[in-house]
Protein backbone atom coordinates (compact mmCIF):
# COMPACT_ATOMS: atom_id res chain seq x y z
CA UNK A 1 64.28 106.56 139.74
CA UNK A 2 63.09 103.01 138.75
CA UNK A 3 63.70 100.79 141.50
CA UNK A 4 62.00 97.79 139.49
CA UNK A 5 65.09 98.06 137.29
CA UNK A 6 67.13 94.77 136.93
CA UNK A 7 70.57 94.48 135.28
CA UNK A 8 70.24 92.74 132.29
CA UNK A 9 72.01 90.28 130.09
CA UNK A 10 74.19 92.85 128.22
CA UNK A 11 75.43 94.77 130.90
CA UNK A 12 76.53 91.20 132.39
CA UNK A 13 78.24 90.36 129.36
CA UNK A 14 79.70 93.68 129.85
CA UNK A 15 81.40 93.58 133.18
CA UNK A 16 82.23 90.06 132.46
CA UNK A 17 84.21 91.06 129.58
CA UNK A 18 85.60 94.20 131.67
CA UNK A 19 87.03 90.74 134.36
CA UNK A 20 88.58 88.70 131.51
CA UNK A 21 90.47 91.56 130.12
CA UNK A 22 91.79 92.55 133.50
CA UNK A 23 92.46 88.60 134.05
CA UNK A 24 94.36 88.43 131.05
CA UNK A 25 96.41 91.30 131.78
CA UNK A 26 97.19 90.01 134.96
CA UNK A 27 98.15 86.73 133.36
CA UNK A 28 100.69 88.33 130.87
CA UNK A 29 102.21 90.31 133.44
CA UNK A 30 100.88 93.98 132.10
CA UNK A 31 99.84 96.60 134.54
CA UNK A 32 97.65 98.74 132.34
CA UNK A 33 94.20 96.84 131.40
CA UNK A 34 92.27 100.29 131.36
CA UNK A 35 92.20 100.38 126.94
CA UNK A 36 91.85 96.57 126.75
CA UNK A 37 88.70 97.18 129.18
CA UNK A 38 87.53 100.56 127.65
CA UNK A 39 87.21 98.61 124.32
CA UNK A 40 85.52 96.02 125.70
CA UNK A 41 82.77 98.21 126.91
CA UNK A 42 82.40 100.10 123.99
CA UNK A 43 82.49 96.98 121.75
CA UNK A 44 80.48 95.02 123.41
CA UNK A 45 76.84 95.55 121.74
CA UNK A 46 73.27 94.11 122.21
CA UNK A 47 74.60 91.54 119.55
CA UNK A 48 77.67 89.95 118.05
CA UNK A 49 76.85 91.32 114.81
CA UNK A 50 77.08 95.09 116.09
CA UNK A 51 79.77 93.98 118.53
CA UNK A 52 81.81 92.76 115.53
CA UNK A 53 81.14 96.03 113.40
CA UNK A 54 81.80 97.97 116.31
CA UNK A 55 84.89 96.41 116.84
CA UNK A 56 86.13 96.35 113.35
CA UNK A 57 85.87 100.35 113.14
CA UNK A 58 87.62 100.61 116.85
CA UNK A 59 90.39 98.55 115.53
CA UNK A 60 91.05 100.70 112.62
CA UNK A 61 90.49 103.36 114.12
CA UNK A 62 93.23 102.61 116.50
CA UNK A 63 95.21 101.54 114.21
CA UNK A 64 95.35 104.42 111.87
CA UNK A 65 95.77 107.08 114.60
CA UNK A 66 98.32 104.58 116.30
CA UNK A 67 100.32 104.41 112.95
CA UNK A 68 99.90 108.32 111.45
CA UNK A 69 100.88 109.71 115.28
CA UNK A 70 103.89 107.48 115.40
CA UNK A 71 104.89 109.00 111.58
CA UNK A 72 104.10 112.80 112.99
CA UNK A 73 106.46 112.37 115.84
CA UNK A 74 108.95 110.82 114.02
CA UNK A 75 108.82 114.10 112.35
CA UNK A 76 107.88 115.88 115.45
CA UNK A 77 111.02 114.87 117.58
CA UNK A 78 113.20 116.86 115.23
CA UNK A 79 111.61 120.47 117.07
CA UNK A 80 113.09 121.98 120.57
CA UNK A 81 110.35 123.20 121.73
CA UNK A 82 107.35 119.99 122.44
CA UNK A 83 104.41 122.64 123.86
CA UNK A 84 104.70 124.27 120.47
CA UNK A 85 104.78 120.96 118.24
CA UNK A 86 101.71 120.38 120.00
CA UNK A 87 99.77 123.21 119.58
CA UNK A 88 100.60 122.66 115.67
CA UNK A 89 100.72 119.33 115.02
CA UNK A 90 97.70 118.07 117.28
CA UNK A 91 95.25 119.78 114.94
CA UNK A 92 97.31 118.65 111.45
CA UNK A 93 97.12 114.66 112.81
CA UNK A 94 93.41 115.15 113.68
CA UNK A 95 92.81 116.55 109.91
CA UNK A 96 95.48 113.63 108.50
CA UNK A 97 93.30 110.90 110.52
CA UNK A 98 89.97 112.20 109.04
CA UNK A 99 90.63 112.98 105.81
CA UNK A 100 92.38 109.15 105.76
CA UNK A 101 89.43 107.45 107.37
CA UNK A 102 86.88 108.96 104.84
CA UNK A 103 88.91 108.27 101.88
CA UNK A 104 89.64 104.66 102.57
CA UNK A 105 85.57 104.62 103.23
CA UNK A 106 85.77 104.01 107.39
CA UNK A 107 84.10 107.23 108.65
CA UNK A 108 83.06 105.51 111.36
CA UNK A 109 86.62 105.11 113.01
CA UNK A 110 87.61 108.65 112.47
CA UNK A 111 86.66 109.33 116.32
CA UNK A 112 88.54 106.89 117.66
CA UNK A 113 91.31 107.60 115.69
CA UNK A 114 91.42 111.04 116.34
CA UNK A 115 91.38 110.59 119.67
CA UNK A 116 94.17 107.77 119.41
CA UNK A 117 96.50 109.92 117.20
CA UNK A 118 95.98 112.89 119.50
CA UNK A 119 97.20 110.55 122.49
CA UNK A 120 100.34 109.37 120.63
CA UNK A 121 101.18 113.04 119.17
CA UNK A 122 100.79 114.73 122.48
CA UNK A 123 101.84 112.05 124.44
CA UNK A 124 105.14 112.88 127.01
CA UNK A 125 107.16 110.39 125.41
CA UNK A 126 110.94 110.70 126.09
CA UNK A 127 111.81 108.85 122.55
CA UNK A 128 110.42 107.93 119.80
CA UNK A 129 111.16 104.34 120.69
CA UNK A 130 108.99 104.91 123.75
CA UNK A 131 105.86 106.28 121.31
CA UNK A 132 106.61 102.91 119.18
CA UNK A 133 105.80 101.29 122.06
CA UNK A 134 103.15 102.90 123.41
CA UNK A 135 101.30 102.42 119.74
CA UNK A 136 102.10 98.82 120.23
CA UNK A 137 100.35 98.48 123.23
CA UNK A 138 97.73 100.51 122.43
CA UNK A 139 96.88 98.75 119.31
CA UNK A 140 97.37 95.50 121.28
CA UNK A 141 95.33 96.71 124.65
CA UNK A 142 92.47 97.62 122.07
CA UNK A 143 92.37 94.69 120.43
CA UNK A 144 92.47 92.47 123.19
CA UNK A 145 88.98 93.65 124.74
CA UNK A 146 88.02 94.07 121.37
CA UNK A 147 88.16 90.23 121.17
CA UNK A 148 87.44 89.56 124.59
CA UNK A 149 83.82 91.53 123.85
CA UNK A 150 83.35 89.62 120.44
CA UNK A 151 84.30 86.03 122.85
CA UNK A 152 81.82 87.13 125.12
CA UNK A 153 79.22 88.27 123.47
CA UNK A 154 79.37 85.12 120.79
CA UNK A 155 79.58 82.54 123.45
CA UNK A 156 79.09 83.16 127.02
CA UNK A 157 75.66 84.06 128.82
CA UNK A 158 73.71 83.10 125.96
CA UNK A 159 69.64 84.08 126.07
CA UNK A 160 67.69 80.11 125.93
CA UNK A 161 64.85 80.86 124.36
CA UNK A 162 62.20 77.77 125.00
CA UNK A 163 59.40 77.31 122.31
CA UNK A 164 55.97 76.59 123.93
């Protein structure tokens, strides 16, 4: 235990950014502002620099497993049986989205977007319109606190350094 701990400046930035994302869910009228404020946590970095890399790979990361889960089910949806799909198409989208990342040169978003496309793929979506708009949101969720943490971190609660 270190009871001289304090909290320091990034993990106000941090729960700051967590606030605005739920704000500005509740301002839209969403319900859901757990991926908006999951990105923003993992985004937001010691500084905007990393926060902005970090950022950049969660976004295509989401994006990719967002966009190759939506093309498995489309695929998927055509099978009776969805326990089974799973079991064999979970694995395939989790090779798809790695072998994808590395050869467009992201490696650094595969684990997002294996854990994205594994989300869509064995999500219990009733239609395929439903898993469009589930990728939607996710994409848009995600990039949300993605921005929120960049906002944040760029202008808010900014370290004033004095010269003596």
């Amino acid at each position: 235990m270190n009871p001289k701990y304090k909290l320091g400046l990034r993990a106000i930035k941090t729960a700051f950014s967590v606030f605005l994302c739920i704000l500005i869910d509740f301002l839209l009228g969403y319900s859901d502002a757990l991926l908006a404020s999951v990105a923003a946590i993992i985004c937001l970095q010691p500084t905007y620099n990393e926060t902005f890399k970090v950022g950049v790979h969660r976004l295509i990361g989401t994006m990719i497993g967002g966009v190759i889960g939506y093309l498995i089910l489309l695929f998927a949806h055509t099978f009776p049986h969805k326990e089974i799909t799973d079991l064999i198409l979970a694995p395939i989208s989790i090779l798809i989205v790695i072998y994808f990342c590395n050869v467009i040169n992201h490696p650094s978003s595969v684990v997002i977007s294996c854990i994205v496309v594994l989300s869509v793929v064995t999500a219990p979506a009733e239609s395929v319109n439903g898993t469009l708009m589930y990728v939607v949101n996710r994409v848009f969720n995600t990039s949300m606190g993605i921005i929120v943490a960049m906002f944040v971190n760029k202008f808010m609660f900014k370290k004033h350094t004095t010269n003596l």
